[in-house]
Protein backbone atom coordinates (compact mmCIF):
# COMPACT_ATOMS: atom_id res chain seq x y z
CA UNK A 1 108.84 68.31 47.11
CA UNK A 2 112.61 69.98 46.85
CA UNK A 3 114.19 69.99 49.65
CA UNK A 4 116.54 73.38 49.85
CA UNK A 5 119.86 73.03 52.09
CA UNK A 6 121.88 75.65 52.20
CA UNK A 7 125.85 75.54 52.37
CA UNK A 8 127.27 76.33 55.26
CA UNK A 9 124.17 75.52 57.30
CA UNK A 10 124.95 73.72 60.80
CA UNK A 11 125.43 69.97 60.70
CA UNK A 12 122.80 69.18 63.36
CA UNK A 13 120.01 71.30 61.78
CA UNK A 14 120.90 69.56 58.72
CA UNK A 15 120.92 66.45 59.67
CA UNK A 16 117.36 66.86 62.02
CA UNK A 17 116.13 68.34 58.79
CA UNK A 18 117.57 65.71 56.90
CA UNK A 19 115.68 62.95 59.18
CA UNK A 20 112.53 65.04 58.72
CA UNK A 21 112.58 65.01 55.30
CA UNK A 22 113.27 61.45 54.93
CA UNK A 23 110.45 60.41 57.00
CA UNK A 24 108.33 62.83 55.45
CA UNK A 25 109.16 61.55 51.78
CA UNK A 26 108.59 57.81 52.66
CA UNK A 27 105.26 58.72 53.81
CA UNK A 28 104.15 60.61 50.36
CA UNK A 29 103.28 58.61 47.13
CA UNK A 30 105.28 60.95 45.07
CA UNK A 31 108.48 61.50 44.94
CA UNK A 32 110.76 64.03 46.64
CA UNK A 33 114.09 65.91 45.03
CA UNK A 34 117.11 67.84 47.19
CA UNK A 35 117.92 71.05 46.11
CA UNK A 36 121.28 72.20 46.93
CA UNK A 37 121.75 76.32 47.17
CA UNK A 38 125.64 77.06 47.31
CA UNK A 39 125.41 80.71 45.62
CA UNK A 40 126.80 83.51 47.66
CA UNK A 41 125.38 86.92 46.96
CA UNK A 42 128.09 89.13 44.84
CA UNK A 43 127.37 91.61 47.50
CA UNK A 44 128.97 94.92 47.22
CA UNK A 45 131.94 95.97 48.28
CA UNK A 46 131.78 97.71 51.80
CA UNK A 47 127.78 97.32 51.84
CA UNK A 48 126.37 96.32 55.06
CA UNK A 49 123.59 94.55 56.84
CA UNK A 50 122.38 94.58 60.64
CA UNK A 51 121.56 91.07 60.48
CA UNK A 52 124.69 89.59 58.84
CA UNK A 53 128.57 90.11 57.51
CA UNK A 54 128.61 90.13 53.81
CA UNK A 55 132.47 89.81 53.88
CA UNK A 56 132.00 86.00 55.76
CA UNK A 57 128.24 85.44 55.37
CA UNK A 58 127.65 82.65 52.80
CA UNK A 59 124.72 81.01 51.06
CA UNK A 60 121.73 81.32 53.65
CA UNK A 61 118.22 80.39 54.38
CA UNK A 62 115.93 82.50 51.52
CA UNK A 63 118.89 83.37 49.68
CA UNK A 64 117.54 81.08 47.34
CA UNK A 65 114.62 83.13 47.10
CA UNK A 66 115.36 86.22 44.49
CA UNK A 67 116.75 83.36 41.76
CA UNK A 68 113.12 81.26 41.86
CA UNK A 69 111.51 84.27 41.34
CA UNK A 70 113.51 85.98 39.24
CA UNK A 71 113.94 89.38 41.43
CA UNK A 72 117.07 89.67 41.40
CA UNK A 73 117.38 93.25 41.04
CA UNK A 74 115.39 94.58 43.35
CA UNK A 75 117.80 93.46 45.78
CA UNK A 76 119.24 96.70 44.35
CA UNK A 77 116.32 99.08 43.92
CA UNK A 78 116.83 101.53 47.43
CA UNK A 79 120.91 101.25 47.50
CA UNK A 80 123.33 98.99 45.66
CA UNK A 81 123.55 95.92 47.74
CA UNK A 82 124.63 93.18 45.29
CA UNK A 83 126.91 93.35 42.19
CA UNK A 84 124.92 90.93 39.87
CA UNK A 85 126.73 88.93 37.42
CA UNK A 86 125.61 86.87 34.28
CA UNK A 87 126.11 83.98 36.22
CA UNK A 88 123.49 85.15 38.63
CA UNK A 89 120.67 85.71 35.60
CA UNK A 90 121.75 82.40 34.14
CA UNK A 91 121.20 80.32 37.66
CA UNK A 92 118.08 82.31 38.31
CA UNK A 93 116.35 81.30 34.57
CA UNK A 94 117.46 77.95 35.22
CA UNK A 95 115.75 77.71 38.70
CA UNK A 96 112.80 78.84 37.26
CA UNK A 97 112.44 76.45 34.95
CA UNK A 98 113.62 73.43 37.10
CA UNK A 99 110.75 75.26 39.29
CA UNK A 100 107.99 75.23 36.36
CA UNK A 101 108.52 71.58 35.32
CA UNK A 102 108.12 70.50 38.52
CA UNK A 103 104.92 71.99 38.64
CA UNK A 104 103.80 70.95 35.28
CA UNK A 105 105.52 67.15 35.57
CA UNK A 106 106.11 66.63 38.87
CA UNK A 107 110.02 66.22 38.20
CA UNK A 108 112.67 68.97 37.93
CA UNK A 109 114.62 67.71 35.50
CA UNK A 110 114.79 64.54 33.33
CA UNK A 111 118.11 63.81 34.69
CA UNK A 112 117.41 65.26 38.22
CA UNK A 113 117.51 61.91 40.50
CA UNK A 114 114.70 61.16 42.79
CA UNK A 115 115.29 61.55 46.41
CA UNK A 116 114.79 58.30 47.83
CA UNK A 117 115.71 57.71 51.72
């Protein structure tokens, strides 16, 4: 299991979560990993949302999403929302594969620690 907190997420909901997921991990014979998303979304300037601020809006729930499966740009594909960097490609290929070796070996990363409550 990764566990995916996002920055900027409230402390109590965190922590509930956090007492969740340690309870569920001590009751699984594999082990768990935390996943940490602190990527804000280049947005554009000026763009804007009816469900959020993208001049004070940080990393949030399922903005994960578009980097573990790699669609970025679609973000993009009615109006320009986000102004993608490298940096953005780069983290997204990089999720993927910590996402693909933990399918194929159970672990993320050779040097990814284990979470263990």
């Amino acid at each position: 299991m990764i566990l995916l907190i996002e920055k900027g997420a409230r402390l109590p909901a965190i922590a509930a979560l956090g007492r969740q997921v340690a309870a569920w991990a001590r009751a699984q014979k594999q082990p768990a990993y935390v996943w940490l998303f602190t990527r804000r979304h280049p947005y554009t300037e000026g763009v804007r949302f009816a469900d959020h601020d993208p001049a004070t809006v940080g990393a949030y729930h399922t903005g994960d999403a578009p980097c573990w499966r790699g669609t970025l740009e679609p973000l993009n594909l009615f109006r320009r929302t986000r102004d993608l960097q490298p940096v953005d490609a780069e983290l997204a290929t990089r999720m993927q594969a910590l996402l693909l070796s933990f399918a194929k070996t159970g672990v993320p990363a050779p040097d990814w620690p284990r979470f263990d409550p």
